[in-house]
N, C-alpha and C. Protein backbone atom coordinates (compact mmCIF):
# COMPACT_ATOMS: atom_id res chain seq x y z
N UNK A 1 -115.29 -61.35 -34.35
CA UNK A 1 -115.90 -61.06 -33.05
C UNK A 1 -115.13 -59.95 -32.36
N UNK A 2 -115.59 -59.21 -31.77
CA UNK A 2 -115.36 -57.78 -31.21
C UNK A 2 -114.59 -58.30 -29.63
N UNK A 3 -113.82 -58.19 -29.29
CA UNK A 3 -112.55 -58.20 -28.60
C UNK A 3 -112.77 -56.77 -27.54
N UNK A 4 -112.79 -57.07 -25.93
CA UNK A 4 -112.78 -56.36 -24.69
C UNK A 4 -111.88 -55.28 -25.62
N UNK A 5 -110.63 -55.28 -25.83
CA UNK A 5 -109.43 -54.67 -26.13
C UNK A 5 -110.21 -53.71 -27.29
N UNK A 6 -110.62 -54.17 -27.68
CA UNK A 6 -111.51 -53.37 -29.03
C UNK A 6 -112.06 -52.19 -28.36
N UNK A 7 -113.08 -52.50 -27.74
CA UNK A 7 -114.11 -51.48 -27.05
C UNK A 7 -113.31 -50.15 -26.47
N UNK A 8 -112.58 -50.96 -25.44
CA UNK A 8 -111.61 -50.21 -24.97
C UNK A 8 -110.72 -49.46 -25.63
N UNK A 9 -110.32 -49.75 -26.40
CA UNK A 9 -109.38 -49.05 -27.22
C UNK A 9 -110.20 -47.85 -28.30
N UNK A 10 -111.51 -48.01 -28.36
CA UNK A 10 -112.32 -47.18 -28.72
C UNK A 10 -112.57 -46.52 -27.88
N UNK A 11 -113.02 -46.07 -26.95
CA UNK A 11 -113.33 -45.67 -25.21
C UNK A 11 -111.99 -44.67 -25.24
N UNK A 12 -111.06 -45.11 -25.19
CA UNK A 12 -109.84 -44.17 -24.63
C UNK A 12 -109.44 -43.67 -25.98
N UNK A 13 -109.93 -43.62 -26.85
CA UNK A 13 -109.53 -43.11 -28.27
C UNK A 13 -110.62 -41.46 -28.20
N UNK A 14 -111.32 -42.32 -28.01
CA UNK A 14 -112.56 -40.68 -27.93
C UNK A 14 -112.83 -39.88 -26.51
N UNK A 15 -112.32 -41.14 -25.58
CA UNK A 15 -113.00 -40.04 -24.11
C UNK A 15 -114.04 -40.23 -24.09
N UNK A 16 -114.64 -41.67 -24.31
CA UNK A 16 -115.88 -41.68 -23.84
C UNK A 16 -116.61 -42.94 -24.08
N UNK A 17 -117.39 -43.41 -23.57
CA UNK A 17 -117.90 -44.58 -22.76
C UNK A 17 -119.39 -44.85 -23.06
N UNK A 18 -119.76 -44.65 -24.38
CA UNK A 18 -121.27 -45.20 -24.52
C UNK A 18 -122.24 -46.35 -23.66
N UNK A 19 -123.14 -46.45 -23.68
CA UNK A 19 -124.03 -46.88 -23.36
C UNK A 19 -124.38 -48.35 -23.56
N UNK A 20 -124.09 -48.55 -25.08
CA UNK A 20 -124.11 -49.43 -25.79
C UNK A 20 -122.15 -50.56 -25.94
N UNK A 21 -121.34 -49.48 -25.85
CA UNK A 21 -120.39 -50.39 -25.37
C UNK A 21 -120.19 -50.87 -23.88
N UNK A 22 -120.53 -50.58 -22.77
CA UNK A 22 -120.65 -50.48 -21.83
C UNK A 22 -121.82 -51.95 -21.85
N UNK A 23 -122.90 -52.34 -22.47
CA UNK A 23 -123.65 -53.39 -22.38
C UNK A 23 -122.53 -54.64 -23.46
N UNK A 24 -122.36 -53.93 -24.63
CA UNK A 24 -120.95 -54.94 -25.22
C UNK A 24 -120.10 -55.28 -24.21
N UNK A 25 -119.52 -54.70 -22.99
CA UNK A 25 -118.39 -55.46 -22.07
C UNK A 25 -119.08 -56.00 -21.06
N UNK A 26 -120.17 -55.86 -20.26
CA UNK A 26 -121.07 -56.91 -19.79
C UNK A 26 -121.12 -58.30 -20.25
N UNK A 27 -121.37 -58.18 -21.77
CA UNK A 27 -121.54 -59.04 -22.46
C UNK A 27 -120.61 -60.11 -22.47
N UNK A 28 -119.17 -59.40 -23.35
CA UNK A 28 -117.89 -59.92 -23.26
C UNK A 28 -117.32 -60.39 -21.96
N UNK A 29 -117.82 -59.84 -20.85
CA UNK A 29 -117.16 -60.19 -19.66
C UNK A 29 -117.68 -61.53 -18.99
N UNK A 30 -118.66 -62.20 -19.35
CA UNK A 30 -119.11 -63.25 -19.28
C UNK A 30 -118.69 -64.77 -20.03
N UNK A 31 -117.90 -64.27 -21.04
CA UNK A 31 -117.50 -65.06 -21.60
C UNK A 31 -116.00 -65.04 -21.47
N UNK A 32 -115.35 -66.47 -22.47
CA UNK A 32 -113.61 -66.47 -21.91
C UNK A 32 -112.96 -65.52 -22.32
N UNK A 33 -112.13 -64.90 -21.95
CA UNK A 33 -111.35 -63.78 -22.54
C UNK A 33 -109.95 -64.09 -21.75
N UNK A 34 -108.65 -63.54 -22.73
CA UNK A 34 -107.51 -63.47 -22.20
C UNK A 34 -107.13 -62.25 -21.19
N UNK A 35 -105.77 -62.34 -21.30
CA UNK A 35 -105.24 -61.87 -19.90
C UNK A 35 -104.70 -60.22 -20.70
N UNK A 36 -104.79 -60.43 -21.68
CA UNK A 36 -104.52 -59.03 -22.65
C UNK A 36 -105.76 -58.44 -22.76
N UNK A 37 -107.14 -58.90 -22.55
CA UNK A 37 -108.70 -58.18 -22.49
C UNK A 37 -108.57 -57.67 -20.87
N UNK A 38 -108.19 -58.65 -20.07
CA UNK A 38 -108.49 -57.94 -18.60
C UNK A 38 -108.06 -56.91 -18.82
N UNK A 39 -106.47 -57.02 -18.77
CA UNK A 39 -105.60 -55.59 -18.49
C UNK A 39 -106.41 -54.59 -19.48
N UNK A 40 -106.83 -54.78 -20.38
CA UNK A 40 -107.51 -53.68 -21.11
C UNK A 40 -108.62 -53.31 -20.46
N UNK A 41 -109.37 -54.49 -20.23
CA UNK A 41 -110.62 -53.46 -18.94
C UNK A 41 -110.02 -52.94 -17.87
N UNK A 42 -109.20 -53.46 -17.24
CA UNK A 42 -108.53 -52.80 -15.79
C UNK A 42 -108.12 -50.94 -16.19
N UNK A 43 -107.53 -51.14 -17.54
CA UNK A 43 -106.92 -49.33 -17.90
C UNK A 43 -108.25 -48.87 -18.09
N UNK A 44 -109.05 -49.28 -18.63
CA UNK A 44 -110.83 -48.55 -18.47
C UNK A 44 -110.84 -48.52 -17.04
N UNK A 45 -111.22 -48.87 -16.52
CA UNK A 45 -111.55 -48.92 -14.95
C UNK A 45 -110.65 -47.59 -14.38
N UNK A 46 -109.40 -47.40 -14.88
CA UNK A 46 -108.47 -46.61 -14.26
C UNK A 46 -108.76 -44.96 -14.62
N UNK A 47 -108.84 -45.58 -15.80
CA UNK A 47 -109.46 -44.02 -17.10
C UNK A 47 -110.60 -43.32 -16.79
N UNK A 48 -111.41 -44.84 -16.04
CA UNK A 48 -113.05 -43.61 -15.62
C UNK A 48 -113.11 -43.22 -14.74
N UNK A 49 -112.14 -43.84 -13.56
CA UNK A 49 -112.14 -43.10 -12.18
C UNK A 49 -111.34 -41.95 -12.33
N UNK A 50 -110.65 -41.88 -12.97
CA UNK A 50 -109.75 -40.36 -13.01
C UNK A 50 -110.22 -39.24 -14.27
N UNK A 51 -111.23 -39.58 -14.98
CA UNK A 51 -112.18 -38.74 -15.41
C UNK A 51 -111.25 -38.81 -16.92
N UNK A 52 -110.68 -39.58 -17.02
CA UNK A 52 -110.33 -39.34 -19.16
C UNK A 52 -111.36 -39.73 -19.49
N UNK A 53 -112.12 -40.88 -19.19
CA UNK A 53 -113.09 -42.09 -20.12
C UNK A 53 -114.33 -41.20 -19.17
N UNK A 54 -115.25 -40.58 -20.19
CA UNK A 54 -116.64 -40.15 -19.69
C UNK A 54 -117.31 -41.11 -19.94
N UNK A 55 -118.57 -41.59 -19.16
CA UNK A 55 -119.51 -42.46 -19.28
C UNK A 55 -120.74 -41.88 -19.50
N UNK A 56 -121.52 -42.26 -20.18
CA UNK A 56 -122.61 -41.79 -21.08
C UNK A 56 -123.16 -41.95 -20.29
N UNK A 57 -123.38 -43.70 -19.73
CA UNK A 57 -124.84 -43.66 -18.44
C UNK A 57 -124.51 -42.93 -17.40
N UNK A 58 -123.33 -42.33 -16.60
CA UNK A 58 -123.61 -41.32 -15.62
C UNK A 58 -123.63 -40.39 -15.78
N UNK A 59 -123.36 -39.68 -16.76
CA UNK A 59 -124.30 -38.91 -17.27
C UNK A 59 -125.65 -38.56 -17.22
N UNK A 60 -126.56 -39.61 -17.67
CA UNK A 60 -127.47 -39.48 -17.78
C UNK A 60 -128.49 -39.52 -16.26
N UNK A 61 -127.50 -39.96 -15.72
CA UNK A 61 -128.43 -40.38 -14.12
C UNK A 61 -127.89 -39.31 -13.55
N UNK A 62 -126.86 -38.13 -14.33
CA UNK A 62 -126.20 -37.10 -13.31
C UNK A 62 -125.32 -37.14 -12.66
N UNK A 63 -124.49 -38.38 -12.73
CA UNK A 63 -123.27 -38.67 -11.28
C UNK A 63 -122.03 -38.08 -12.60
N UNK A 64 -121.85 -37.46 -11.46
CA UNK A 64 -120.23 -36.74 -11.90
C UNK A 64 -118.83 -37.84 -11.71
């Protein structure tokens, strides 16, 4: 099973934030996860506001 930390660690590997992983951590975030998945979403969270991690869906809607 595919692990928050996973995604993420894919995400900050390429600079970028699909569409489809982005519905994978929705997903994952609903269910139990440890305290080593948060902190891994929290450095996403950090990565997209300061523009390393591009996001595909704002992109597509245009938000910079």
């Amino acid at each position: 099973m595919t692990r928050i930390r996973d995604v993420v660690e894919r995400a900050l590997a390429t600079g970028y934030l699909t569409v489809e992983a982005e519905d994978q951590l929705r997903q994952l975030l609903t269910t139990r996860y440890d305290l080593e998945d948060f902190n891994a979403f929290m450095i996403l969270q950090e990565a997209a506001m300061t523009g390393k991690v591009k996001q595909e869906s704002r992109e597509r809607c245009g938000i910079k």
